[in-house]
N, C-alpha and C. Protein backbone atom coordinates (compact mmCIF):
# COMPACT_ATOMS: atom_id res chain seq x y z
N UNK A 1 92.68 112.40 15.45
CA UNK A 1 92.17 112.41 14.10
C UNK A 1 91.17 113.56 13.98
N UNK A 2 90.86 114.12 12.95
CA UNK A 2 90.13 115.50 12.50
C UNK A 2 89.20 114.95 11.47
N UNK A 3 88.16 114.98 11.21
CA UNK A 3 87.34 115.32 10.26
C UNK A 3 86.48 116.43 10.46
N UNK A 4 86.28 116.58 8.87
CA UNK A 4 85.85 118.06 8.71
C UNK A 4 84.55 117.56 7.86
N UNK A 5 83.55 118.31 8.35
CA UNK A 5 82.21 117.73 7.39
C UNK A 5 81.52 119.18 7.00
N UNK A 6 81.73 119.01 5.49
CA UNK A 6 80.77 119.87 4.63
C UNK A 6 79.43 120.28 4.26
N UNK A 7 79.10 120.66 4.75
CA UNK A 7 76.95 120.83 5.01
C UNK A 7 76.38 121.94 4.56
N UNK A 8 76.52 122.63 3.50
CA UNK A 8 75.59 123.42 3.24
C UNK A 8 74.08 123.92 3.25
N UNK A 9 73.59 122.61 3.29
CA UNK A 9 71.85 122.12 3.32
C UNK A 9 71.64 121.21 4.20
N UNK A 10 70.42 121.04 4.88
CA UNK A 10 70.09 120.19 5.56
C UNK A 10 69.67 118.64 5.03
N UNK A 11 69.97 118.36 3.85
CA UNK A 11 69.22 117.46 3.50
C UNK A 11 69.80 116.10 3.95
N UNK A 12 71.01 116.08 4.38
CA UNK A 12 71.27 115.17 4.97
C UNK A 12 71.85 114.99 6.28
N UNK A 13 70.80 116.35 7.28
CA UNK A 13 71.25 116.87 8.60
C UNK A 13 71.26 115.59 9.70
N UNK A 14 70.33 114.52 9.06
CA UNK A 14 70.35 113.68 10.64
C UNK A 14 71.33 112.74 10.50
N UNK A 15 71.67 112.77 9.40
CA UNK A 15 72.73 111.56 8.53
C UNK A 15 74.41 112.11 8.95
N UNK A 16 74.16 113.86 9.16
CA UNK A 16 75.79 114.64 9.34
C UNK A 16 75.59 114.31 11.08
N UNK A 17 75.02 114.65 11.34
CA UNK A 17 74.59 114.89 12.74
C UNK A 17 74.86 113.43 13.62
N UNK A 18 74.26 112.00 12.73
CA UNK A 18 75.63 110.87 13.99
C UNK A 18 76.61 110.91 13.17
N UNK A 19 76.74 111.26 12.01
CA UNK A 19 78.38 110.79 11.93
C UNK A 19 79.37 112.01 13.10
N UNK A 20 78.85 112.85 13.16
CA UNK A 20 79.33 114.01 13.74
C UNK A 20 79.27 113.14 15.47
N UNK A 21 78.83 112.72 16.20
CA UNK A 21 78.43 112.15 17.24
C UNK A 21 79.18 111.17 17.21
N UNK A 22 79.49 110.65 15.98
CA UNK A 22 80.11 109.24 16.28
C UNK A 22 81.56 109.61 16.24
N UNK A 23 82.31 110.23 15.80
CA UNK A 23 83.34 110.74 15.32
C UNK A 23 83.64 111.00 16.98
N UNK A 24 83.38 112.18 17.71
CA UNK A 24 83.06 112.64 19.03
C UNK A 24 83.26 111.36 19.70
N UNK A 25 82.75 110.67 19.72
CA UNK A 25 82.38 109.46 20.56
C UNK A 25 83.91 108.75 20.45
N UNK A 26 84.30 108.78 19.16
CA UNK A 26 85.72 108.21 19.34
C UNK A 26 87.03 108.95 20.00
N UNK A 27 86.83 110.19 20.38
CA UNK A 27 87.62 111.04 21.26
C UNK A 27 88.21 111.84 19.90
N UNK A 28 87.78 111.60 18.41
CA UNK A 28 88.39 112.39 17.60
C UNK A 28 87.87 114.12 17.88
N UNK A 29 88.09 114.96 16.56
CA UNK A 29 87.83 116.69 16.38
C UNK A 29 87.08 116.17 15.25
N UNK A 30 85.54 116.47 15.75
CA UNK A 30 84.83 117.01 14.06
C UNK A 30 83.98 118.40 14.18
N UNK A 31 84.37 118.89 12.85
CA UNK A 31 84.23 119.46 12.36
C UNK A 31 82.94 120.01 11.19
N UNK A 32 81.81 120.85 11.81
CA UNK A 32 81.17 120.94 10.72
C UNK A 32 80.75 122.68 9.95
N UNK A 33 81.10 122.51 8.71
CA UNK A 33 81.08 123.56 7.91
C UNK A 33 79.73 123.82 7.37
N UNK A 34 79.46 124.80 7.65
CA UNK A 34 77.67 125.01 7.41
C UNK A 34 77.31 126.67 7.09
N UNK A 35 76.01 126.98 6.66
CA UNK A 35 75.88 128.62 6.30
C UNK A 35 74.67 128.74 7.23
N UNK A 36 73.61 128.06 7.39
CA UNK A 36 73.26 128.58 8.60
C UNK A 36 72.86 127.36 9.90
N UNK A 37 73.50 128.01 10.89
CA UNK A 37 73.62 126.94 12.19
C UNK A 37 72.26 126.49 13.14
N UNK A 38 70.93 127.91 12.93
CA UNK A 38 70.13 127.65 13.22
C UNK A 38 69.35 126.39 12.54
N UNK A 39 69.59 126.02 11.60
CA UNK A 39 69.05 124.79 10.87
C UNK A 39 69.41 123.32 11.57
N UNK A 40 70.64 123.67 12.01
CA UNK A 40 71.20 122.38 12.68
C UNK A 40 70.83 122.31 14.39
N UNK A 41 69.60 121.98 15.09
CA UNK A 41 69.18 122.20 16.05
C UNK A 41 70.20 120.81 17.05
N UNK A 42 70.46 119.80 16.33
CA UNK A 42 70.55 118.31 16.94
C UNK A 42 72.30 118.20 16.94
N UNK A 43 73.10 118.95 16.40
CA UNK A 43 74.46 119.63 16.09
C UNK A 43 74.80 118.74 17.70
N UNK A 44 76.10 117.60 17.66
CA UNK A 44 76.56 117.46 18.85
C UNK A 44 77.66 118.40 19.58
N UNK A 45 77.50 118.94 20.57
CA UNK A 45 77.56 119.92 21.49
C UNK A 45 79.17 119.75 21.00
N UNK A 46 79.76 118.91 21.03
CA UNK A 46 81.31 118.68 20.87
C UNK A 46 82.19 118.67 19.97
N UNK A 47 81.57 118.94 18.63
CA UNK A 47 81.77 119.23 17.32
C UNK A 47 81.72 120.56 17.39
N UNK A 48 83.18 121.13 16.47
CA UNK A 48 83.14 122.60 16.70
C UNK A 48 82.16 122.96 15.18
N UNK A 49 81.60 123.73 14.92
CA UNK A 49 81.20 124.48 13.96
C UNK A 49 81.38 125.74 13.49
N UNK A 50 81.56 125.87 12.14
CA UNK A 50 81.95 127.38 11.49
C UNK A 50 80.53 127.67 10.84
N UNK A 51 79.98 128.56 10.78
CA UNK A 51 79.21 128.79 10.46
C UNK A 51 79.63 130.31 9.21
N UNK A 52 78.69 129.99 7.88
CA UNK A 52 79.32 130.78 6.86
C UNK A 52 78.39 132.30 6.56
N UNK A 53 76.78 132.11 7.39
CA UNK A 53 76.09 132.96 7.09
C UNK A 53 76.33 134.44 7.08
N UNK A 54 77.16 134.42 7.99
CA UNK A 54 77.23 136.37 7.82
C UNK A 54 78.42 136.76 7.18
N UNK A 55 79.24 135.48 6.30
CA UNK A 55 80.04 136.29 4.73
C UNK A 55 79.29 135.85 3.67
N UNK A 56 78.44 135.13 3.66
CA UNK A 56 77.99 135.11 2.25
C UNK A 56 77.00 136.31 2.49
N UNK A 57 76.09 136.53 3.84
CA UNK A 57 75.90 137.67 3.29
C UNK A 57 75.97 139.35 3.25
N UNK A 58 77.50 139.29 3.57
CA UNK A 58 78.55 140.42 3.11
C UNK A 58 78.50 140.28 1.71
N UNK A 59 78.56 139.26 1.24
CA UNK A 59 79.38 138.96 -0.01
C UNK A 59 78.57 140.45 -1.43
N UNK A 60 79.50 140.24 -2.09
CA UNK A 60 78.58 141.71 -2.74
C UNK A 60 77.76 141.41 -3.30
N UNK A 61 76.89 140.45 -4.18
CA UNK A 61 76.18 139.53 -4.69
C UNK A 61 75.04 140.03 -4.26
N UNK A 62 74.71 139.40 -3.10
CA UNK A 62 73.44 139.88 -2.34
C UNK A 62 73.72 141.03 -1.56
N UNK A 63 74.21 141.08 -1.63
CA UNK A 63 74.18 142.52 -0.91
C UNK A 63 73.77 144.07 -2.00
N UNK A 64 74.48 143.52 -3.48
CA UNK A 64 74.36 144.71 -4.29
C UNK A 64 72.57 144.19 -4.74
N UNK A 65 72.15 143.34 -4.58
CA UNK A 65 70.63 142.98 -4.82
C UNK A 65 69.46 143.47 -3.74
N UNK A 66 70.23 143.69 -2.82
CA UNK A 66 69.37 144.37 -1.46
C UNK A 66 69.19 145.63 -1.61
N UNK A 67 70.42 146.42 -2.17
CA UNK A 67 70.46 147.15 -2.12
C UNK A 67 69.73 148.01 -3.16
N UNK A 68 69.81 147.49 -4.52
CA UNK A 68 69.47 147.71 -5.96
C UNK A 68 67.16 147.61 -5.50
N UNK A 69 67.23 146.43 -4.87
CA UNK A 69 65.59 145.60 -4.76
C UNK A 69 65.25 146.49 -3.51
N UNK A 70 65.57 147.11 -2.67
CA UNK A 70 64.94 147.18 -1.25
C UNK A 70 65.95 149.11 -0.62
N UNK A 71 66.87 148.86 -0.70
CA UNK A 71 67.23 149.97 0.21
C UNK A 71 67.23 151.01 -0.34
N UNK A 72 67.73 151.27 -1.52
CA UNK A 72 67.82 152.53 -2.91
C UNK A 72 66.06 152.77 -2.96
N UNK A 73 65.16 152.16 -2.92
CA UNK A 73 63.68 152.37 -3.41
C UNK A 73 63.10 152.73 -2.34
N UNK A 74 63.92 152.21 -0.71
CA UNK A 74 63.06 152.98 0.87
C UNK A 74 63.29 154.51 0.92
N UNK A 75 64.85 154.39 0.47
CA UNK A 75 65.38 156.18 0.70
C UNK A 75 64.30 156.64 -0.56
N UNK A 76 64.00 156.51 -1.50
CA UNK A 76 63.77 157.08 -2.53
C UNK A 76 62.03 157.66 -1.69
N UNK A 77 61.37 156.46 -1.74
CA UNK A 77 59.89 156.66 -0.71
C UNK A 77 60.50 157.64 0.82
N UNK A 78 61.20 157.46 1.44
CA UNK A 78 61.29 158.22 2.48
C UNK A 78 61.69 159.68 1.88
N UNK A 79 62.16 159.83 1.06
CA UNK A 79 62.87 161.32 0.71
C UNK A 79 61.91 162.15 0.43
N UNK A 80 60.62 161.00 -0.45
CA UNK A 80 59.54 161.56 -0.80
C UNK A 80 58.52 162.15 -0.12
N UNK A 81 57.99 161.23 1.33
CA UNK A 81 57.50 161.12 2.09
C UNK A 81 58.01 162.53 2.69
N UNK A 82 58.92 162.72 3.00
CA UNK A 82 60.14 163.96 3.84
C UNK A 82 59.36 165.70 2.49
N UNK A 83 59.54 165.27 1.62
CA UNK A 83 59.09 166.77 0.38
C UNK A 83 57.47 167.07 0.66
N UNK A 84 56.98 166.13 0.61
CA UNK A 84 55.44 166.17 0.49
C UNK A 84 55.15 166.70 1.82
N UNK A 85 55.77 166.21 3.32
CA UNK A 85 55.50 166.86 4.52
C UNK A 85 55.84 168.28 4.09
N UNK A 86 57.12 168.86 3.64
CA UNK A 86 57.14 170.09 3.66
C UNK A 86 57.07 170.78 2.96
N UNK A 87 56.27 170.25 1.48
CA UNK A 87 55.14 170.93 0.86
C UNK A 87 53.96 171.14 1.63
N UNK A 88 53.35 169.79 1.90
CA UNK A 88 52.08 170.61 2.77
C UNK A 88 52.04 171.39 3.81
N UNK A 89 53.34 172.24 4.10
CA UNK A 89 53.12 173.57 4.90
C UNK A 89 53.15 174.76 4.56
N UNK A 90 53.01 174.78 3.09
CA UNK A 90 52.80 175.69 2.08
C UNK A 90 51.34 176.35 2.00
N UNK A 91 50.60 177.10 2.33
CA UNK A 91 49.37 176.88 2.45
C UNK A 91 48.54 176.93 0.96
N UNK A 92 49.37 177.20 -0.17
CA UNK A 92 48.15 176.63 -1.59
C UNK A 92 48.65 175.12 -2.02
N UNK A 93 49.52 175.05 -1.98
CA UNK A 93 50.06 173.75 -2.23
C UNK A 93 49.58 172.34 -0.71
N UNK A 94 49.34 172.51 0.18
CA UNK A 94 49.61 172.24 1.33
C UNK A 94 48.70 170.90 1.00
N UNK A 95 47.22 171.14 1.24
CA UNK A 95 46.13 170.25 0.71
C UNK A 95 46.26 168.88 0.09
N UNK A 96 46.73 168.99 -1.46
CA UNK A 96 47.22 168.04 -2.24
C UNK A 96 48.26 167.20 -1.51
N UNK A 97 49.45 168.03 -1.37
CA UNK A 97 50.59 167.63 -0.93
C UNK A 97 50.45 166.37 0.36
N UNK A 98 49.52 167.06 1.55
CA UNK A 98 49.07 166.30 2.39
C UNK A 98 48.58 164.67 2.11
N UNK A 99 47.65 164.87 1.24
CA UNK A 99 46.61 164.18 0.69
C UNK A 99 47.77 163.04 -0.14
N UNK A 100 48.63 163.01 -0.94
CA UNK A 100 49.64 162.18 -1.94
C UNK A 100 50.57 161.78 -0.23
N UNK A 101 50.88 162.35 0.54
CA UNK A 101 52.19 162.09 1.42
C UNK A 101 51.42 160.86 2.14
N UNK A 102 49.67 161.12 2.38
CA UNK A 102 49.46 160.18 2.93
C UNK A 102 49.75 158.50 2.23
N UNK A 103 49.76 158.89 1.39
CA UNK A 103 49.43 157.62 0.21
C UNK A 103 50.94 156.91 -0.06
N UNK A 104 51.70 157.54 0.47
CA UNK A 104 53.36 157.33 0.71
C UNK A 104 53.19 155.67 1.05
N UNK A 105 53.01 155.51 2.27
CA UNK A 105 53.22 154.26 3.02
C UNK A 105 52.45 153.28 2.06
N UNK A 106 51.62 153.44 1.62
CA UNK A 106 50.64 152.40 0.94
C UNK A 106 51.69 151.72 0.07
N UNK A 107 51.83 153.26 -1.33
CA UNK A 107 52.99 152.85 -2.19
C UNK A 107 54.20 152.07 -1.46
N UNK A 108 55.05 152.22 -0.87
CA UNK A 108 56.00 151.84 -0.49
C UNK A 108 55.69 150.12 -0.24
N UNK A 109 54.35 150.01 0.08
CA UNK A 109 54.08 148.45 0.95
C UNK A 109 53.46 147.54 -0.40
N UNK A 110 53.19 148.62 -1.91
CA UNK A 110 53.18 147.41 -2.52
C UNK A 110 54.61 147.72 -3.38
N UNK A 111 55.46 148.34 -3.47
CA UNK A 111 56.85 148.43 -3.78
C UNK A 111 57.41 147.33 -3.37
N UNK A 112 57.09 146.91 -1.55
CA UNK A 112 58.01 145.60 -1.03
C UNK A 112 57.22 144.68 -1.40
N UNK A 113 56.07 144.49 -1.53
CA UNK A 113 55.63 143.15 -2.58
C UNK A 113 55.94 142.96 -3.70
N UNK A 114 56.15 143.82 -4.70
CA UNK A 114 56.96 143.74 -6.18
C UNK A 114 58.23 143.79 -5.49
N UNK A 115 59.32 144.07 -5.11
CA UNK A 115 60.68 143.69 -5.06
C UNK A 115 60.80 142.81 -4.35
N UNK A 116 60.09 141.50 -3.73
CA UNK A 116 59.91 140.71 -3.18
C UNK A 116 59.62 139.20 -4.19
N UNK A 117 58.99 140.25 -4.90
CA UNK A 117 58.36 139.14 -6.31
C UNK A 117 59.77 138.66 -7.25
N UNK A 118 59.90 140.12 -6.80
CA UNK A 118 61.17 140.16 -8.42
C UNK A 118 62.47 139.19 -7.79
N UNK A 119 62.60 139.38 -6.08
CA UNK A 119 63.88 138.51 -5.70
C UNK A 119 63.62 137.41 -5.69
N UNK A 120 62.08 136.98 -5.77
CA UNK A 120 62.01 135.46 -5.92
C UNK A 120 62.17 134.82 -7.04
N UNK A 121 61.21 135.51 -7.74
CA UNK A 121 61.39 135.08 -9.33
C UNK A 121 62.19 135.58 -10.32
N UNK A 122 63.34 136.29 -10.45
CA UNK A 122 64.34 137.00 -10.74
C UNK A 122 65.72 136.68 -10.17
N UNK A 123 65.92 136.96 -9.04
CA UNK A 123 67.09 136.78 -8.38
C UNK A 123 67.24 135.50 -7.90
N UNK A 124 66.30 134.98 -7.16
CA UNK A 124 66.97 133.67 -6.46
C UNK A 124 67.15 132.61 -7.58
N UNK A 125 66.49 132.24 -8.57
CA UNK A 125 66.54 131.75 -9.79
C UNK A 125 68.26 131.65 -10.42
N UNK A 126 68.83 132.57 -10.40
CA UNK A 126 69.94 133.12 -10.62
C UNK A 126 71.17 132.64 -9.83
N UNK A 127 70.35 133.09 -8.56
CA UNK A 127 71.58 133.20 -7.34
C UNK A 127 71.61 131.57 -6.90
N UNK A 128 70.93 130.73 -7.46
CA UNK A 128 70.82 129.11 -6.65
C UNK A 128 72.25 128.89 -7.94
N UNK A 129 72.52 129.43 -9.13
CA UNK A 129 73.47 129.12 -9.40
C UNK A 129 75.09 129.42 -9.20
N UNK A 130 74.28 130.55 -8.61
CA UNK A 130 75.77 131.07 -8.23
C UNK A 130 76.37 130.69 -6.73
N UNK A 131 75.51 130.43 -5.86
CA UNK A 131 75.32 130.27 -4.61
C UNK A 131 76.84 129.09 -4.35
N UNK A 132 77.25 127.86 -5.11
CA UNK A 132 78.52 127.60 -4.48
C UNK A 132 79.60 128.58 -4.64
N UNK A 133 79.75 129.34 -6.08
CA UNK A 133 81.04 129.98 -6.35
C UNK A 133 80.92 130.97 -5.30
N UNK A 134 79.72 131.39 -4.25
CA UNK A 134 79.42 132.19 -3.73
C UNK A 134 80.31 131.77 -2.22
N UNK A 135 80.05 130.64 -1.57
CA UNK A 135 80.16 129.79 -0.61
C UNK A 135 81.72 129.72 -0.99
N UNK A 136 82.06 129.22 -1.94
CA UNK A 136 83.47 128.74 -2.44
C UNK A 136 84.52 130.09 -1.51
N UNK A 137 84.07 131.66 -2.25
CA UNK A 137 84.72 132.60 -1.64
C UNK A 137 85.07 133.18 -0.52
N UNK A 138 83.30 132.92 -0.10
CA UNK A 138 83.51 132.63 1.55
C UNK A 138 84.04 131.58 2.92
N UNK A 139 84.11 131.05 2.56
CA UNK A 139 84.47 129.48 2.79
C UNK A 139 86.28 130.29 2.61
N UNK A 140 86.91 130.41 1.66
CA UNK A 140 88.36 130.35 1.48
C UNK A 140 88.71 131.77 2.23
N UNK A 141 88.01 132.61 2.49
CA UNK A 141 88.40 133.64 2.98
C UNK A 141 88.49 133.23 4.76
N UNK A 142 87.42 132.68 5.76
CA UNK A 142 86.94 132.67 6.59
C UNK A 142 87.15 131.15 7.07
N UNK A 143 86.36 130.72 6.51
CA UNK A 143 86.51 129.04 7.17
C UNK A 143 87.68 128.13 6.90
N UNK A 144 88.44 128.22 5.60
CA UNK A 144 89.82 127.52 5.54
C UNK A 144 90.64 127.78 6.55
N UNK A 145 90.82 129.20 6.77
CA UNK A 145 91.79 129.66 8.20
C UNK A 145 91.54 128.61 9.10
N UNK A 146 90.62 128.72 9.53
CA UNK A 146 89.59 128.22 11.09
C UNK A 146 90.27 126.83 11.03
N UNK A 147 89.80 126.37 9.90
CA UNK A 147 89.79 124.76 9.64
C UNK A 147 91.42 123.81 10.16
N UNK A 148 92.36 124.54 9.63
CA UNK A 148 93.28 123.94 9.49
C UNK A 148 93.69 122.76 8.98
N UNK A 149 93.22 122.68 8.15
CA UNK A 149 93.45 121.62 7.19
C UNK A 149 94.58 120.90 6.78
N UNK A 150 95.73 121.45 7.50
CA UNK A 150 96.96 120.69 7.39
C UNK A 150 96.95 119.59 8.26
N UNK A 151 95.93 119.54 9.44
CA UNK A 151 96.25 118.53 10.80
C UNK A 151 94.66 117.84 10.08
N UNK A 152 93.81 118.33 9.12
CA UNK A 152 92.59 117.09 8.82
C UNK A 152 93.37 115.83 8.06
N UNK A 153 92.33 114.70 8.68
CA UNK A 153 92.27 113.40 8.49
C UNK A 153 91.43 113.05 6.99
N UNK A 154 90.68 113.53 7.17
CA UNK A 154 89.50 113.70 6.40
C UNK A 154 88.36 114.40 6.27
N UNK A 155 87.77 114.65 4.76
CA UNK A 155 86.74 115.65 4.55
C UNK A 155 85.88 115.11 4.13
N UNK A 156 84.42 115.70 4.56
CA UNK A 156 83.09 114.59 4.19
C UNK A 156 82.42 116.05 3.56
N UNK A 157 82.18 115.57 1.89
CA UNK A 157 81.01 116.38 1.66
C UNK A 157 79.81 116.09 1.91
N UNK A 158 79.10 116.57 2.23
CA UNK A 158 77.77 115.92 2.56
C UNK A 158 76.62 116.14 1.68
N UNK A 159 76.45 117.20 0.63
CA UNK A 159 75.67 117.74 0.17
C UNK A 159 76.41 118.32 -1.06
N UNK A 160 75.19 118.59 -2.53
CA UNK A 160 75.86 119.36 -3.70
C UNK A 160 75.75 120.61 -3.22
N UNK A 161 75.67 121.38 -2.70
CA UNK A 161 75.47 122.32 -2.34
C UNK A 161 77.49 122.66 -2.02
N UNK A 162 77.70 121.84 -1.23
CA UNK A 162 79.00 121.75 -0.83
C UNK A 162 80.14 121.37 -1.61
N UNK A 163 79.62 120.63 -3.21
CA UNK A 163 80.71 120.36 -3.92
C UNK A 163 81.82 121.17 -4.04
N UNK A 164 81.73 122.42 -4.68
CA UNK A 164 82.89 123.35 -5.16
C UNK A 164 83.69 122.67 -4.09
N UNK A 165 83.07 123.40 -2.85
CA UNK A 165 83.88 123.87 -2.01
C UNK A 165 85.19 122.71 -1.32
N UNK A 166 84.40 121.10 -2.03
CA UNK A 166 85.15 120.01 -1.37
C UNK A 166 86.18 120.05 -2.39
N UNK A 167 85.70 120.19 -3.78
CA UNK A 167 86.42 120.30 -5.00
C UNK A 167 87.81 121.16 -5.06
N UNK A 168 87.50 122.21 -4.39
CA UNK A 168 88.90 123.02 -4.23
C UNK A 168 89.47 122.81 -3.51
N UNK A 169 89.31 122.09 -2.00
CA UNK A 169 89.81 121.87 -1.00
C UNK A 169 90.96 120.57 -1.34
N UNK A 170 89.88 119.58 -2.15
CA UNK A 170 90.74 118.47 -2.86
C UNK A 170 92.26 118.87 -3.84
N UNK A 171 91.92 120.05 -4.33
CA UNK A 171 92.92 120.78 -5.48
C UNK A 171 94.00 121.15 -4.96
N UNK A 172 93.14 121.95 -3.46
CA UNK A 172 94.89 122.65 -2.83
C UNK A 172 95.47 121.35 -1.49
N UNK A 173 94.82 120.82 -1.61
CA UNK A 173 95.17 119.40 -0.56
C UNK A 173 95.18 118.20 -1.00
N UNK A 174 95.73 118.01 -1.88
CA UNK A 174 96.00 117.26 -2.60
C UNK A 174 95.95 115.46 -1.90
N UNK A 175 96.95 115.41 -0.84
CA UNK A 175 97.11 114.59 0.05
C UNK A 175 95.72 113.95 1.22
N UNK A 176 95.35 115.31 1.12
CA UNK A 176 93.94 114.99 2.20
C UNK A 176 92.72 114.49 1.39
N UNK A 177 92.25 112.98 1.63
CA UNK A 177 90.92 112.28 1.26
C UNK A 177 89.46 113.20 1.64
N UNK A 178 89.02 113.41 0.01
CA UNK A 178 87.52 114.26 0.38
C UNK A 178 86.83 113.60 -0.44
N UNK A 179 85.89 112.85 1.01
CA UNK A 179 84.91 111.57 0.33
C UNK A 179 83.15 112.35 0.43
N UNK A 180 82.67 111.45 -0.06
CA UNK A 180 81.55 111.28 0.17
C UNK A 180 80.79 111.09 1.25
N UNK A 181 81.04 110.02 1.73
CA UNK A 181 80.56 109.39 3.30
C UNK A 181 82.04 109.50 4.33
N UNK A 182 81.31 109.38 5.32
CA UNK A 182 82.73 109.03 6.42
C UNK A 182 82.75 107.51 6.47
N UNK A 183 84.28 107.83 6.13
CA UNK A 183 85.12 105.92 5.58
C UNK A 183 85.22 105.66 7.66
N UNK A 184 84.44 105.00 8.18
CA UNK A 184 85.03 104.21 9.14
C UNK A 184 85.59 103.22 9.27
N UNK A 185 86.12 103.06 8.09
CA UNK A 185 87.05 102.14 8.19
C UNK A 185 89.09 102.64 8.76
N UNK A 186 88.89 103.98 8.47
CA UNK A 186 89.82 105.05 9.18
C UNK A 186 89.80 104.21 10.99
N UNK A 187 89.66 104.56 11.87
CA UNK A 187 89.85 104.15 12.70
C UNK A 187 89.89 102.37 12.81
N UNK A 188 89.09 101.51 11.74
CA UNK A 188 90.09 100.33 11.75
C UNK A 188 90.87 99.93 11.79
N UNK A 189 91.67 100.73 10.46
CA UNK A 189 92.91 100.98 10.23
C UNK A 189 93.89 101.67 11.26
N UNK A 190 93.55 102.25 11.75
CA UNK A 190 94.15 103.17 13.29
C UNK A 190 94.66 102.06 14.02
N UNK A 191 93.66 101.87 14.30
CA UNK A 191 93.73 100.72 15.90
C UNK A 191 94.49 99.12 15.34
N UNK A 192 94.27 98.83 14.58
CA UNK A 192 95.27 97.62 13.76
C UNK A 192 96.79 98.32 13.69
N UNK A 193 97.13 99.91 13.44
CA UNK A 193 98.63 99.97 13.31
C UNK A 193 98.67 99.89 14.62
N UNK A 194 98.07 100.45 15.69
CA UNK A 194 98.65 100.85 16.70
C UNK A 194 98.72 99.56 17.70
């Protein structure tokens, strides 16, 4: 038997974490789907895990926000930083030039406190809504493969965080049960046919 458990958030990590153990314990495959694995410290050793963190953040989303908030505005300060050095080897210009190049790094360090501000209060605001359709893409690109979902028993969402993603899984698997909790009553039923 296979279950596959859906975890986006920890909020119900100690709650995934025995069903995940208990599952194990019955000689079944579980399965847990998650974005980042360092969160899950208590994860039983025997449960395989996919972990989603490094496509969501490929994904262009955040990535075109890193880039737009943080990397476009370092080159811009470094390019600057780079003119002003070789102005001040100018010797009438040199002085000033020196004097502003020093002041480079300062600017730049409250630049990353305002684009820091702005991804908190701007972007993440935003991105907490987008964040399943986000997961959804990654998840179908990366973790459906992995999963194999033709040989699962069952799928446990565990978290809203994880809806879409149980939601579509339900759509194209029509046949495969994606609950809420893990039904142990599954292996009741097992051991009574057998």
């Amino acid at each position: 038997m296979k279950i596959v458990f859906l975890a986006f958030t920890t909020t119900r990590s100690e709650g995934v974490c025995n069903d995940l153990a208990w599952v194990a314990d019955q000689g079944d495959e579980a399965v847990l789907v998650t974005v980042r694995l360092q969160s899950w410290p208590e994860v039983d050793p025997r449960a395989r895990v996919i972990d989603l963190a490094d496509g969501e953040a490929r994904h262009p989303i955040p990535r075109i926000e890193r880039l737009i908030l943080f990397r476009i505005p370092r080159l811009g300060f470094r390019f600057l930083a780079a003119v002003l050095r070789r102005i001040g080897r100018i010797p009438v210009l040199g002085r000033p030039a020196r004097s502003a190049g020093g002041k480079v790094p300062a600017m730049l360090q409250r630049y990353e406190r305002f684009g820091i501000a702005v991804h908190r209060r701007a972007y993440l605001p935003v991105y907490r809504h987008l964040r399943p359709y986000v997961l959804w893409r990654v998840a179908r690109k990366a973790a459906l493969r992995q999963l194999g979902l033709d040989s699962a028993d069952l799928v446990v969402v565990a978290d809203t965080a994880a809806l879409p993603l149980g939601w579509h899984i339900a759509r194209r698997y029509p046949d495969l049960p994606v609950k809420f909790t893990l039904d142990r009553t599954l292996w009741e039923k097992q051991g009574a046919a057998a």
